[in-house]
N, C-alpha and C. Protein backbone atom coordinates (compact mmCIF):
# COMPACT_ATOMS: atom_id res chain seq x y z
N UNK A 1 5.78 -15.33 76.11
CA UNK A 1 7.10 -15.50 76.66
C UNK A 1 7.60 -16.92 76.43
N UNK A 2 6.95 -18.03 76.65
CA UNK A 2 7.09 -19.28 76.44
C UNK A 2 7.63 -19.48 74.89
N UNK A 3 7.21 -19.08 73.73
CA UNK A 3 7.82 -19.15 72.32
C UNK A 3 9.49 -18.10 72.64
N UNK A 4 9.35 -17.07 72.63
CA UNK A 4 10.83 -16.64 72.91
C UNK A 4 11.58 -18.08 74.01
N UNK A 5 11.57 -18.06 75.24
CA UNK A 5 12.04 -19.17 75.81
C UNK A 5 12.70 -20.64 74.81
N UNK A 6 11.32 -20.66 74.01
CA UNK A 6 11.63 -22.32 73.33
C UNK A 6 12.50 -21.76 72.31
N UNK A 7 12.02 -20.41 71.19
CA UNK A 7 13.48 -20.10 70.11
C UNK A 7 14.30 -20.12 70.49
N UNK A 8 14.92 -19.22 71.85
CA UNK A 8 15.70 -18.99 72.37
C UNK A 8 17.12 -20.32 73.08
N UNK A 9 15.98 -21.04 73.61
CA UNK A 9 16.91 -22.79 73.91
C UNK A 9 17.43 -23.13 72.34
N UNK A 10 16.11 -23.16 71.29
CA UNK A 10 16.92 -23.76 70.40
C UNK A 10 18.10 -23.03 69.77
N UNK A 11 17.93 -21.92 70.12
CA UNK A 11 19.23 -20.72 68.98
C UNK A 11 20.71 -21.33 69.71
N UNK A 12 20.58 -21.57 70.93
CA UNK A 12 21.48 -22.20 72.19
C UNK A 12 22.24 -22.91 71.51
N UNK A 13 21.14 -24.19 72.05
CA UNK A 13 21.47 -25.82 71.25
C UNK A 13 22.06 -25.76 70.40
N UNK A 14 21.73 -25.00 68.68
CA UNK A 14 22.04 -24.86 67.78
C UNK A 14 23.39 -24.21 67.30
N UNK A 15 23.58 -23.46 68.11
CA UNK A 15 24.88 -22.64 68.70
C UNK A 15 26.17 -23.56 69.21
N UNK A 16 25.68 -24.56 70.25
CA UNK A 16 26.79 -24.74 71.19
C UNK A 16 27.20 -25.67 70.06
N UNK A 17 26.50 -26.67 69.11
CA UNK A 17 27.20 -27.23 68.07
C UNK A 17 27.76 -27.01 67.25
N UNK A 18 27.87 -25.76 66.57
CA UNK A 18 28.64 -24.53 65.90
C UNK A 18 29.58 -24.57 66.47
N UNK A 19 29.50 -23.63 68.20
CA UNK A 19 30.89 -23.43 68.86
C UNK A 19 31.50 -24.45 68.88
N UNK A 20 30.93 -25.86 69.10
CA UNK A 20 32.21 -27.42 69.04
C UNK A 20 32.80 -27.48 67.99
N UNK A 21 32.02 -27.21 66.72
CA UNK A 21 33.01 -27.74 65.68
C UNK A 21 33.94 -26.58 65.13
N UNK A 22 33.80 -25.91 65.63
CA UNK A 22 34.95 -24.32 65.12
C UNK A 22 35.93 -24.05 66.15
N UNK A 23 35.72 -24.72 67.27
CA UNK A 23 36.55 -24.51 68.76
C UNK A 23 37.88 -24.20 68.13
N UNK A 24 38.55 -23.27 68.69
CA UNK A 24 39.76 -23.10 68.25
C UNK A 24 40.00 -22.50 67.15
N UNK A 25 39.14 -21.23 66.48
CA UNK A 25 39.11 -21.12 65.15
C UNK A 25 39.60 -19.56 66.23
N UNK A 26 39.82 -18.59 65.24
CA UNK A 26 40.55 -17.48 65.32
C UNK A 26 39.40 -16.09 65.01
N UNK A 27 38.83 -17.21 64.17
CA UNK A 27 37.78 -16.02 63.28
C UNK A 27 36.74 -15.40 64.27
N UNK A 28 36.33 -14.07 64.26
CA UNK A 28 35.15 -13.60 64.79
C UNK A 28 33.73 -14.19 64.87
N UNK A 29 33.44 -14.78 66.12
CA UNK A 29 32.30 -15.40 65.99
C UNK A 29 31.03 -14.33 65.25
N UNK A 30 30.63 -15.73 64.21
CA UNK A 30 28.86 -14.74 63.67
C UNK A 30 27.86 -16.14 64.30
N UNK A 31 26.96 -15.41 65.10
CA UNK A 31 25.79 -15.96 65.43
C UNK A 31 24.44 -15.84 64.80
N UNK A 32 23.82 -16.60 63.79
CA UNK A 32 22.55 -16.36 63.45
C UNK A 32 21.66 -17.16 64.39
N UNK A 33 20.63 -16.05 64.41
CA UNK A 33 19.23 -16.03 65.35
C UNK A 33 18.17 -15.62 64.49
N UNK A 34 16.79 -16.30 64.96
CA UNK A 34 15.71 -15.81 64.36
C UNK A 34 15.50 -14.13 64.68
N UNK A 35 14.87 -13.62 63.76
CA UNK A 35 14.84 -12.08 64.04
C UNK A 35 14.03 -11.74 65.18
N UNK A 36 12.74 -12.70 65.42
CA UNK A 36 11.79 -12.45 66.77
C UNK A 36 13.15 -12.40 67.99
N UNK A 37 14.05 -12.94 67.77
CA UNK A 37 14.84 -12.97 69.68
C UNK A 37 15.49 -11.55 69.65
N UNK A 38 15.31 -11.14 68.44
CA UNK A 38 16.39 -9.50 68.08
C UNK A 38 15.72 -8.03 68.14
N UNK A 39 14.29 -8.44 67.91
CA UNK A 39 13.08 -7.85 68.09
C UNK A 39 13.39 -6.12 69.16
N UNK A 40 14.02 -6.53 70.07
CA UNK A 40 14.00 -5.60 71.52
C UNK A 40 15.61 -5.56 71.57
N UNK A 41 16.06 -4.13 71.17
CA UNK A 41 17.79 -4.04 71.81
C UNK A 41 18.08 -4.47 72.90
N UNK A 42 17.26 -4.80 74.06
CA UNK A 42 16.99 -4.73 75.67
C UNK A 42 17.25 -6.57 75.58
N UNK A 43 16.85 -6.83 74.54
CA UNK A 43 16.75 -8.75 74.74
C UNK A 43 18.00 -9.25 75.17
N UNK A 44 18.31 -10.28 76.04
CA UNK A 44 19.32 -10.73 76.53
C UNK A 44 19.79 -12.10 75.87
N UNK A 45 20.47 -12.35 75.12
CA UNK A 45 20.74 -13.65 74.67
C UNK A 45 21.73 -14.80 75.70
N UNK A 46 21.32 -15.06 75.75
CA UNK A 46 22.04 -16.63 76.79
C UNK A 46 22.54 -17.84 75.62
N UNK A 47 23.87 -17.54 76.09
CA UNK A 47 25.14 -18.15 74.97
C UNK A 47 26.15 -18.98 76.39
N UNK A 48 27.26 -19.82 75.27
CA UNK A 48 28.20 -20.63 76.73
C UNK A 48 28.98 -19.25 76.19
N UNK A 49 29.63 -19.41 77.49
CA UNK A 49 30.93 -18.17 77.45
C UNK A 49 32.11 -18.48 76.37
N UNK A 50 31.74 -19.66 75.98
CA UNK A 50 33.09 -20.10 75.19
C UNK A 50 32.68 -19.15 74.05
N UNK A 51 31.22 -18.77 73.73
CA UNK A 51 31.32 -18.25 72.92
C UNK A 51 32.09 -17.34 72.25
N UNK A 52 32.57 -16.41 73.60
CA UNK A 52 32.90 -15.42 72.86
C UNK A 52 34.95 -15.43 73.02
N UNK A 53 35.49 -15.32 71.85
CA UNK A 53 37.01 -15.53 71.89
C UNK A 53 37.68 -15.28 72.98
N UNK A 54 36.54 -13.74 73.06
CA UNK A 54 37.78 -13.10 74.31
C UNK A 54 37.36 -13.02 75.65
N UNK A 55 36.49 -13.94 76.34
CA UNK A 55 36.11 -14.24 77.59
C UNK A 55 36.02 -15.60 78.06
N UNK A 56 36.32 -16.56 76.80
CA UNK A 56 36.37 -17.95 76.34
C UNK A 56 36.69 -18.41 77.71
N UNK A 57 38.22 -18.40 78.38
CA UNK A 57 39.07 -18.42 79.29
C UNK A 57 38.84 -17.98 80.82
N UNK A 58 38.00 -16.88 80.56
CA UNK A 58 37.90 -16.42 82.02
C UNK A 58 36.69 -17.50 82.75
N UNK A 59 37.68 -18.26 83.83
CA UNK A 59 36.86 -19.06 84.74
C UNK A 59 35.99 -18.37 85.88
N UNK A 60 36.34 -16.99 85.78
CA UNK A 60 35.28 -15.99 87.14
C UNK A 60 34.25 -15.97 86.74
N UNK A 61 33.72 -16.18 85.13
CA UNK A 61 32.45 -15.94 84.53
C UNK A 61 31.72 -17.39 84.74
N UNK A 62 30.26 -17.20 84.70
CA UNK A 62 29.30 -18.42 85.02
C UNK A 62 29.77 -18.92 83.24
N UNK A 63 29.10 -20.62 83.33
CA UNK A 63 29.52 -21.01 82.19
C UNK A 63 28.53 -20.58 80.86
N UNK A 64 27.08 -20.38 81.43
CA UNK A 64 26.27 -19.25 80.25
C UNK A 64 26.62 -17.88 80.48
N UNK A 65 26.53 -17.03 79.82
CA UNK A 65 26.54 -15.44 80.07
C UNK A 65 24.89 -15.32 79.06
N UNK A 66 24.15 -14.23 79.60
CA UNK A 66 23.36 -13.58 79.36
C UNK A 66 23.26 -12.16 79.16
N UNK A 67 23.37 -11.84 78.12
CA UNK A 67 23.69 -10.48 77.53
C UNK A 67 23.21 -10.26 76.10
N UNK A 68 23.00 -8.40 75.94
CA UNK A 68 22.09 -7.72 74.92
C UNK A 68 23.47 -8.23 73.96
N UNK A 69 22.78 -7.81 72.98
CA UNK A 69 23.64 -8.19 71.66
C UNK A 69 24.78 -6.79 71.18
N UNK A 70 24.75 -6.05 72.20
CA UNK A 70 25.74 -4.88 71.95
C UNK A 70 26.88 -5.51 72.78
N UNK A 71 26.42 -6.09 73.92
CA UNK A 71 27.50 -6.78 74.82
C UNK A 71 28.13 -7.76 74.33
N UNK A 72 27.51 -8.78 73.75
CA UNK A 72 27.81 -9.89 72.73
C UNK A 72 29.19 -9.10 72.25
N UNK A 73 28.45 -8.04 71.12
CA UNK A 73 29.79 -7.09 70.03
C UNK A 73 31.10 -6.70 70.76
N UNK A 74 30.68 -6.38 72.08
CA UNK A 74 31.96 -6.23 72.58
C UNK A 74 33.03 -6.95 73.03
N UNK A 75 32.14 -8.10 73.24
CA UNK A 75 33.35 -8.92 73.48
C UNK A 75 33.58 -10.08 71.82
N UNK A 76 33.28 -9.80 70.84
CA UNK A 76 34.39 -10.52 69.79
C UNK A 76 32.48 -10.71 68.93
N UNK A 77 31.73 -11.43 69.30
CA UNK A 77 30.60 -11.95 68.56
C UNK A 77 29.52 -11.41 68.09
N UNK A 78 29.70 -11.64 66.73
CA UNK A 78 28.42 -11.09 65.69
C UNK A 78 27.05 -11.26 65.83
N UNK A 79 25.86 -11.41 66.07
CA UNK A 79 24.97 -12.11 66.35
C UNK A 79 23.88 -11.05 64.50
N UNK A 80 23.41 -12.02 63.81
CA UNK A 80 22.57 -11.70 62.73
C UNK A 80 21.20 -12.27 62.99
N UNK A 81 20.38 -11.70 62.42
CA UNK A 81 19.03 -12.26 62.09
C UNK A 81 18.98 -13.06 60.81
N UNK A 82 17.66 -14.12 60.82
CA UNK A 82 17.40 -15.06 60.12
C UNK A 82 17.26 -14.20 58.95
């Protein structure tokens, strides 16, 4: 569990610097992840909410969301394997 945990921070990290420099872009977010975090449909990915276009805005949501990668799809973001 501890290696998922540490990929998982870094897919984050690696992420939230993506989301800064595209902020304001229009385009459908694509998220690449190592394939181990994709492993389990059931896996929950923990992203900032800005991630996703269309929940970007909503201040009722915590500022991470944690969600399967079908949930991700629904709200605007791609998520791929390595």
């Amino acid at each position: 569990m501890s290696r998922f945990t540490t990929a998982l921070t870094a897919a984050v990290a690696a992420f939230a610097v993506t989301t800064a420099a595209s902020a304001g872009a229009t385009k459908p977010k694509i998220v690449t992840m190592p394939a181990s975090v994709l492993k389990s449909p059931d896996a929950r990915i923990c992203m900032p909410r800005t991630t996703s276009p269309m929940v970007a805005k909503d201040k009722t949501l915590p500022e991470t969301l944690c969600q399967t990668v079908e949930q991700w799809s629904a709200h605007g973001v791609t998520i791929v394997s390595k």
